[in-house]
C-alpha atoms as a PDB file:
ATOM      1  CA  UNK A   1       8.710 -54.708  16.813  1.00  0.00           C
ATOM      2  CA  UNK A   2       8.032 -55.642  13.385  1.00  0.00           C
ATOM      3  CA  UNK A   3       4.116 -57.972  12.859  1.00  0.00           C
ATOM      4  CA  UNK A   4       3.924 -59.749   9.750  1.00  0.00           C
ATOM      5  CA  UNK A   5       0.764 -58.038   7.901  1.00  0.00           C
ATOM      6  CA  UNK A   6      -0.723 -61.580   7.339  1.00  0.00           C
ATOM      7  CA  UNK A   7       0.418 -64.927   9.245  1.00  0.00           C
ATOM      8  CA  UNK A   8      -0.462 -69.012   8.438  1.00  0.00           C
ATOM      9  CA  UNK A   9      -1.240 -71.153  10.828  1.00  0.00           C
ATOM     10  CA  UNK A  10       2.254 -73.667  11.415  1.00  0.00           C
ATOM     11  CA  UNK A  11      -0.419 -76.468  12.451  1.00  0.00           C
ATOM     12  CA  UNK A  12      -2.893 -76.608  10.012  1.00  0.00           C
ATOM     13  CA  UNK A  13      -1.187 -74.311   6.909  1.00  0.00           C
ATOM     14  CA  UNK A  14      -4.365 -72.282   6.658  1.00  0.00           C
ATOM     15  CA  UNK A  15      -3.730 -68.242   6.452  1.00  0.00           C
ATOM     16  CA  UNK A  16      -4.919 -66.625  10.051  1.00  0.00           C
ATOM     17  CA  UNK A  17      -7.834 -64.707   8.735  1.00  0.00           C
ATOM     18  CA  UNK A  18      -9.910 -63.713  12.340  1.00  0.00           C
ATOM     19  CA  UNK A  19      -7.782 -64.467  15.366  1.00  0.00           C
ATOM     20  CA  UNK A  20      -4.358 -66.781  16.179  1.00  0.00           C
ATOM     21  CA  UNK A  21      -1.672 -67.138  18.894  1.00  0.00           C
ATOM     22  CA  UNK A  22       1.641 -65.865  18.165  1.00  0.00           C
ATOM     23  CA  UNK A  23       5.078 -66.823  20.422  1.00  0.00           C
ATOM     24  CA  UNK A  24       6.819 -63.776  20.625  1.00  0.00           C
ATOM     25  CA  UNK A  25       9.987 -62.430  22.721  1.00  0.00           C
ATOM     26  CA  UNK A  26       9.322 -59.642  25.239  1.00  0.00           C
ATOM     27  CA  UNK A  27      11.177 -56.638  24.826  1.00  0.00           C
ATOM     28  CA  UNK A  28      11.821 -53.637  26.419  1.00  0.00           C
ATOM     29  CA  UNK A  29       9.705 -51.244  23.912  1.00  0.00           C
ATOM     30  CA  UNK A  30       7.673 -54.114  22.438  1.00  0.00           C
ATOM     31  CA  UNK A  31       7.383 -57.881  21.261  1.00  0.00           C
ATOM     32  CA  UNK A  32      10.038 -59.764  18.982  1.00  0.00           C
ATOM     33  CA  UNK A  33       7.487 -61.882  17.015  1.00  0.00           C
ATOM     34  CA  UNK A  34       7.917 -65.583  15.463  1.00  0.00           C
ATOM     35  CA  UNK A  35       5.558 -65.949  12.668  1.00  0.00           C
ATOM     36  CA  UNK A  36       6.444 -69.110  11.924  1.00  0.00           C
ATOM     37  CA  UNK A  37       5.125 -70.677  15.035  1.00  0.00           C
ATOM     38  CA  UNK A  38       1.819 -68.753  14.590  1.00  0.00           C
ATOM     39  CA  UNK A  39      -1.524 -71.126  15.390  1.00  0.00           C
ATOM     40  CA  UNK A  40      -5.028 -69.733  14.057  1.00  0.00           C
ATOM     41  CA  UNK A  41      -7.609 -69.944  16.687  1.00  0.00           C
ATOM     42  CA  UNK A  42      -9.560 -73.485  15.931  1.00  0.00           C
ATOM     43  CA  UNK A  43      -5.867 -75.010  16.356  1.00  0.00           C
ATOM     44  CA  UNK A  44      -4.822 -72.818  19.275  1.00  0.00           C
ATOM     45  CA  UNK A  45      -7.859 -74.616  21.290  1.00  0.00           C
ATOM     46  CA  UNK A  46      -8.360 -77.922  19.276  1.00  0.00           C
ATOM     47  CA  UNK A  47      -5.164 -78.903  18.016  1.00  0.00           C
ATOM     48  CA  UNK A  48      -2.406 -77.974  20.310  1.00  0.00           C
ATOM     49  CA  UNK A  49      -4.117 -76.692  23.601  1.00  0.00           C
ATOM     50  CA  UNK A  50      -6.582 -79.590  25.166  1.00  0.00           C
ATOM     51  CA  UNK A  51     -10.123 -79.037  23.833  1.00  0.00           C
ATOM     52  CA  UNK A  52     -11.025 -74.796  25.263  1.00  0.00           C
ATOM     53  CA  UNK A  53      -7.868 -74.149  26.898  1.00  0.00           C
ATOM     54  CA  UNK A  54      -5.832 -71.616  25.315  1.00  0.00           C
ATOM     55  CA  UNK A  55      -2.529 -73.318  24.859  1.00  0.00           C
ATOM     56  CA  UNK A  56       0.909 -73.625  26.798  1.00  0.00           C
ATOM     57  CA  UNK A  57       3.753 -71.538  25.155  1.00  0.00           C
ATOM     58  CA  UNK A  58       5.767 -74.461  25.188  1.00  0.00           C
ATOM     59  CA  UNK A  59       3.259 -76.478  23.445  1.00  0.00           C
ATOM     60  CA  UNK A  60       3.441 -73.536  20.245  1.00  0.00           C
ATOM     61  CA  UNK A  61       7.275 -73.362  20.120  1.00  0.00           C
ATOM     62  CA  UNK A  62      10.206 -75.600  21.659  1.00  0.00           C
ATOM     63  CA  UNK A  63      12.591 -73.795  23.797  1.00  0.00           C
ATOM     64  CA  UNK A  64      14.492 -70.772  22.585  1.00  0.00           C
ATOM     65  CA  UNK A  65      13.502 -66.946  22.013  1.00  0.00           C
ATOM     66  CA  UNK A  66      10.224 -66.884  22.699  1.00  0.00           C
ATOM     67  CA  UNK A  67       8.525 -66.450  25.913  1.00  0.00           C
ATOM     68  CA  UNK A  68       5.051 -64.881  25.531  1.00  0.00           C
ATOM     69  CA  UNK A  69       2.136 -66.020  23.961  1.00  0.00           C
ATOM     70  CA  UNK A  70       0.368 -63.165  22.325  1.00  0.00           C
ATOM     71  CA  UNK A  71      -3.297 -63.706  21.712  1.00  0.00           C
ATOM     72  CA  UNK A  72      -3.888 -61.690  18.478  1.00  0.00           C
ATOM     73  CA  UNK A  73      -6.390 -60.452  15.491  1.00  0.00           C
ATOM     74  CA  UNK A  74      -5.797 -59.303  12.032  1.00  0.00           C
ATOM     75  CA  UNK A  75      -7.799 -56.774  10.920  1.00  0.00           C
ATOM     76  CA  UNK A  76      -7.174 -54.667   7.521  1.00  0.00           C
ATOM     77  CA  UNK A  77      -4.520 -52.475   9.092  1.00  0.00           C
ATOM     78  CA  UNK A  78      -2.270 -55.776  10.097  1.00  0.00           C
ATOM     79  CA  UNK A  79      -1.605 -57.801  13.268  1.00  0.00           C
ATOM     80  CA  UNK A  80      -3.195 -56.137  16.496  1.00  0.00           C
ATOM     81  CA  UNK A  81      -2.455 -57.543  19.787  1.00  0.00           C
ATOM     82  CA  UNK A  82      -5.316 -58.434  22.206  1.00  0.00           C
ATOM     83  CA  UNK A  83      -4.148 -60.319  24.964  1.00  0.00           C
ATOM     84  CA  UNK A  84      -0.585 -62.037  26.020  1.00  0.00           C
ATOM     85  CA  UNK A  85      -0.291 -65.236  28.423  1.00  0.00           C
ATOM     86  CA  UNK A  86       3.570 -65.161  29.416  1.00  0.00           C
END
């Protein structure tokens, strides 16, 4: 399981500085992460979930690989993982 150091929001562009969902495939020893579906926080809630409701996998990423939504933080020593809505 390989997290990006730093990851960009894929709704509003902006790099995820504080905290941001991130699709991810569950593995058997970890996560498969896709970066490029990343959403920071404000546009987690605001922009694709409906107004303080964290938001659907599906509404993150179409269907494919992923199929856990992995509430996370960056901090200085990367990506940490805080909480995961499957």
């Amino acid at each position: 399981m390989d997290f990006p150091d730093t990851l960009r929001c894929s709704a509003c562009g902006d790099p995820i500085t504080g905290a941001g969902y991130l699709p991810a495939a569950a593995l058997d020893d970890g996560y498969d992460p896709h970066p490029a579906d990343a959403v920071c926080d404000a546009c987690g809630f605001n922009d694709v979930g409906m107004m303080g409701c964290a938001p659907e996998l599906n509404d993150v990423t179409g269907p494919g690989p992923a199929d856990v939504l992995l509430y996370v933080r960056t901090t200085a020593d990367g990506v940490e993982i805080v909480d995961k809505k499957a």
